[in-house]
Protein backbone atom coordinates (compact mmCIF):
# COMPACT_ATOMS: atom_id res chain seq x y z
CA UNK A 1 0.00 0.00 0.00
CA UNK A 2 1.03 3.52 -0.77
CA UNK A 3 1.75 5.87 1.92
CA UNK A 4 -1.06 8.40 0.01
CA UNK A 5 -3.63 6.47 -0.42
CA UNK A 6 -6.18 6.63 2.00
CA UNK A 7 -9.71 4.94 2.86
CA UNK A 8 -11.45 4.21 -0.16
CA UNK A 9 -14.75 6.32 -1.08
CA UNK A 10 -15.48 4.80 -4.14
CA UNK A 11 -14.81 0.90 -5.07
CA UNK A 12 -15.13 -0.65 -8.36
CA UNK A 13 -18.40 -1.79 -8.12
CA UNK A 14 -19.67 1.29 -6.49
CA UNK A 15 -17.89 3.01 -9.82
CA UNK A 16 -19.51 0.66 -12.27
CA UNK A 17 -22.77 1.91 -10.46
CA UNK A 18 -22.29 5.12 -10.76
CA UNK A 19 -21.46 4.87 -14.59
CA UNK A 20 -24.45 3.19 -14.98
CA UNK A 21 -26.33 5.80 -13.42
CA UNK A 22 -24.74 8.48 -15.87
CA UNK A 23 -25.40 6.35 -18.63
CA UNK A 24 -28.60 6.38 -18.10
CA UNK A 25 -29.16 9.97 -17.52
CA UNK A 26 -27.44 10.47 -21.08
CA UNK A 27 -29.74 7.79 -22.55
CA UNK A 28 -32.87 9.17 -21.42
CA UNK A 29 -31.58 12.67 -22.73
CA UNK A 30 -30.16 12.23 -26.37
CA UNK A 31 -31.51 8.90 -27.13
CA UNK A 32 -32.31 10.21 -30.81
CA UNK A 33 -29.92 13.19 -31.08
CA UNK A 34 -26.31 13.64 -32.47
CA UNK A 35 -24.19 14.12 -29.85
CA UNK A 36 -20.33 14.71 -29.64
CA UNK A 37 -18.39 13.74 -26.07
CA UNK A 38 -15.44 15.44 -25.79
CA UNK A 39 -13.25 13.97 -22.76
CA UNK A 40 -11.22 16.46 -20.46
CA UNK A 41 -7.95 14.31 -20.45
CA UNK A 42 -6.01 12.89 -19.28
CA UNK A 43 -8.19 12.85 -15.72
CA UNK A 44 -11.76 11.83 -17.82
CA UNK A 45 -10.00 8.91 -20.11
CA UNK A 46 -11.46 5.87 -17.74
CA UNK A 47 -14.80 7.19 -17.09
CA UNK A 48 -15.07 8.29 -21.22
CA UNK A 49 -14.61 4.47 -21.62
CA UNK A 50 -16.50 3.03 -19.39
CA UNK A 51 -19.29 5.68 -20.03
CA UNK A 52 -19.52 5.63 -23.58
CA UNK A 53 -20.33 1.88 -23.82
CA UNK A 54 -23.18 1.67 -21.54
CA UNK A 55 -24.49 4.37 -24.27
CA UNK A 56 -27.78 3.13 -26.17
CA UNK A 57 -27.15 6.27 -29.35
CA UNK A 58 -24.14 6.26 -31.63
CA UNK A 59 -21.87 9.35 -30.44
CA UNK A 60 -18.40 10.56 -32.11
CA UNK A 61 -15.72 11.45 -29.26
CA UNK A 62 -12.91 14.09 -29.34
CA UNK A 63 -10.68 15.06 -26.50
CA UNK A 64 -9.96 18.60 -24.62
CA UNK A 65 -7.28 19.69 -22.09
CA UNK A 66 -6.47 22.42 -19.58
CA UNK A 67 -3.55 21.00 -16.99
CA UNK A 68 -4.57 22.31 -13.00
CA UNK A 69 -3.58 20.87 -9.60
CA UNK A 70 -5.91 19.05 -8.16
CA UNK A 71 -8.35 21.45 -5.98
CA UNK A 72 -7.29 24.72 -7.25
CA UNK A 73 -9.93 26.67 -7.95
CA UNK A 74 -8.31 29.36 -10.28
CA UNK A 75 -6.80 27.42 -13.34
CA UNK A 76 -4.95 29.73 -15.62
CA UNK A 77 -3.41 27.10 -17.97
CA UNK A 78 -4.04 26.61 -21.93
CA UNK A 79 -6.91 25.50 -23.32
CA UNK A 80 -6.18 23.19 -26.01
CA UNK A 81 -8.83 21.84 -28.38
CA UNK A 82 -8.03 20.72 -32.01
CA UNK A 83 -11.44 20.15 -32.90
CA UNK A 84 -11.38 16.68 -34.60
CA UNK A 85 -15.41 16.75 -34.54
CA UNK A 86 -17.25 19.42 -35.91
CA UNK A 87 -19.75 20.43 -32.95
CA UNK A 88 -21.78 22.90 -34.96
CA UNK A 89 -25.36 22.80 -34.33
CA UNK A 90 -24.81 19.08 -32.28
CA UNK A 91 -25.43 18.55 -28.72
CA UNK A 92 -21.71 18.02 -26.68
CA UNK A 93 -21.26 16.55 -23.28
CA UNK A 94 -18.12 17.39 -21.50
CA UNK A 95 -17.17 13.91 -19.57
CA UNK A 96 -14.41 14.74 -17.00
CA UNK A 97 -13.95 12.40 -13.85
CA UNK A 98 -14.80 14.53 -11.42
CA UNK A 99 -15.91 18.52 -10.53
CA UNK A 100 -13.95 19.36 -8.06
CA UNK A 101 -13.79 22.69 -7.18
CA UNK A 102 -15.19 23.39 -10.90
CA UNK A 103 -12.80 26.08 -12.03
CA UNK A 104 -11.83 24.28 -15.30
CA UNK A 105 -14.97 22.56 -15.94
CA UNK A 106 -16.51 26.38 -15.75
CA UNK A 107 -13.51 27.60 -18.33
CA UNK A 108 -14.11 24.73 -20.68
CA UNK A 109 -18.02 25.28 -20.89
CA UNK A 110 -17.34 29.03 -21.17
CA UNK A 111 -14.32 28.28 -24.25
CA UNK A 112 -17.07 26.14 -26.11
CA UNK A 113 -19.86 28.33 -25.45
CA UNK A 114 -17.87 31.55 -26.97
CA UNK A 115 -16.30 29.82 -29.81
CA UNK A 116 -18.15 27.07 -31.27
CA UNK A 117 -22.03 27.13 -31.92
CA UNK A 118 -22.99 23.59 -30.05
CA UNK A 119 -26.86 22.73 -30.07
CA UNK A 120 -25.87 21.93 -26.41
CA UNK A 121 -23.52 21.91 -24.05
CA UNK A 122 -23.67 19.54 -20.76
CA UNK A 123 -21.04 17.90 -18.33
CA UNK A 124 -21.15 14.47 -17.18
CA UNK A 125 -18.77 13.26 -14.45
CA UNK A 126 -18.58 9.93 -11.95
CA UNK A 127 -18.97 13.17 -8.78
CA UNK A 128 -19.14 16.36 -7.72
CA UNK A 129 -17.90 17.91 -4.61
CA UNK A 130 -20.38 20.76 -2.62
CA UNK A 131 -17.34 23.61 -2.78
CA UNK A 132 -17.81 23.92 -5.96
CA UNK A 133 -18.42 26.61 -8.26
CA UNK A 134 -21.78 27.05 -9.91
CA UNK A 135 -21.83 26.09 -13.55
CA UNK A 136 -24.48 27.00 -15.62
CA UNK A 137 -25.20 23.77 -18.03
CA UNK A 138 -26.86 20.60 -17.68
CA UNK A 139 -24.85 18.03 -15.15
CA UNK A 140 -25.10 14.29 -15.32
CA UNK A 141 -23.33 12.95 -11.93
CA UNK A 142 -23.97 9.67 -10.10
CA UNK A 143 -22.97 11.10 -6.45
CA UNK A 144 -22.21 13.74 -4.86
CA UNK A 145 -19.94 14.31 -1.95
CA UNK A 146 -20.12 15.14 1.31
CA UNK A 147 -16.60 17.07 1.48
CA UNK A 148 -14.27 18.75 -0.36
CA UNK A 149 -11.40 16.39 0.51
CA UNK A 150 -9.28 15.34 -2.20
CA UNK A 151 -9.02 12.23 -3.53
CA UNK A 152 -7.27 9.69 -5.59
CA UNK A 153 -7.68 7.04 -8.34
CA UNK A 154 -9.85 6.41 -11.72
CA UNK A 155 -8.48 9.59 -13.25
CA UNK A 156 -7.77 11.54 -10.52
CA UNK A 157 -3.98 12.22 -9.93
CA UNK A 158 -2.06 13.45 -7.10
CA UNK A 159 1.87 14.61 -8.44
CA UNK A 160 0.98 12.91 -11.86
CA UNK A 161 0.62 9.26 -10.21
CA UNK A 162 -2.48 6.95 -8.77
CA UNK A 163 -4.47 7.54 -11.98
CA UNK A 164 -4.86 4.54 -13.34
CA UNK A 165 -6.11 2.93 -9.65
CA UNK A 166 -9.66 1.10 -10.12
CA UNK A 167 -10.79 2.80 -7.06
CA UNK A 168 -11.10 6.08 -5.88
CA UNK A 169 -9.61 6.70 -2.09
CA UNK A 170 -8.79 9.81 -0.05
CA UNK A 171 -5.47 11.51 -0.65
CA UNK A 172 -2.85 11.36 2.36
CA UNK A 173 -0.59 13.93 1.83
């Protein structure tokens, strides 16, 4: 066992759960529509995976980033988005892993919004934590948590590392 990894808050089933709550919060929603997920990477790369094939609707997938540290509330950092899909006039769904304090997720909704004429735009994460800041779009979420600790695993890093854990556990710093 790592010395950072704490009590686990989230274990694989209780992940596979929550996708399949998602998933069927997006089915309900765009059953019949044309709609392009664009994944916040690297942090939203599992839950894009296991999200998009619990999907009953074809969707096309493209990929966003903007780097931040993990609980910061002010990210500053690049947006970078090569467009691979054309989102004009479609319905897109941000998938991320988790809204943390919700600074980027607010940038990235705000970037699409001003430069690209989506049908849509929505979010869809495994959680969200109750410190964060108020986005104005559609959310998707299977739970949401009681604190703003930080945490570890399926996506979520701490110093680049503990991604690619198939749980999600409290950070010990």
């Amino acid at each position: 066992m790592n010395k950072h990894i704490g009590k686990t808050v989230f274990n694989p089933e209780q992940i596979k759960t929550g996708v399949n709550r998602v998933a069927d919060q997006l089915n309900k929603k765009f059953s019949n529509d044309d709609v392009v997920f664009i994944t916040v990477v690297p942090g939203g790369i599992l839950f894009t995976a296991d999200l998009v094939r619990q999907l009953n609707f074809d969707v096309s997938m493209d990929y966003i980033s903007c780097p931040h540290t993990p609980g910061e509330k002010n990210n500053a950092s690049a947006i970078i988005y090569h467009q691979n899909i054309n989102i004009t006039d479609r319905h897109v769904v941000l998938v991320d892993d988790a809204i943390e304090s919700g600074g980027t997720m607010k940038r990235l909704v705000e970037f699409l919004a001003q430069n690209y004429t989506a049908k849509s735009i929505s979010v869809a994460t495994l959680f969200v934590k109750p410190g964060r800041v108020n986005i104005t779009v559609d959310q998707h979420f299977a739970y949401e948590m009681e604190n703003d600790d930080l945490l570890v695993g399926y996506g979520l890093p701490w110093n680049d590392k503990y991604r690619n854990l198939p749980f999600v556990s409290a950070l010990i710093k």
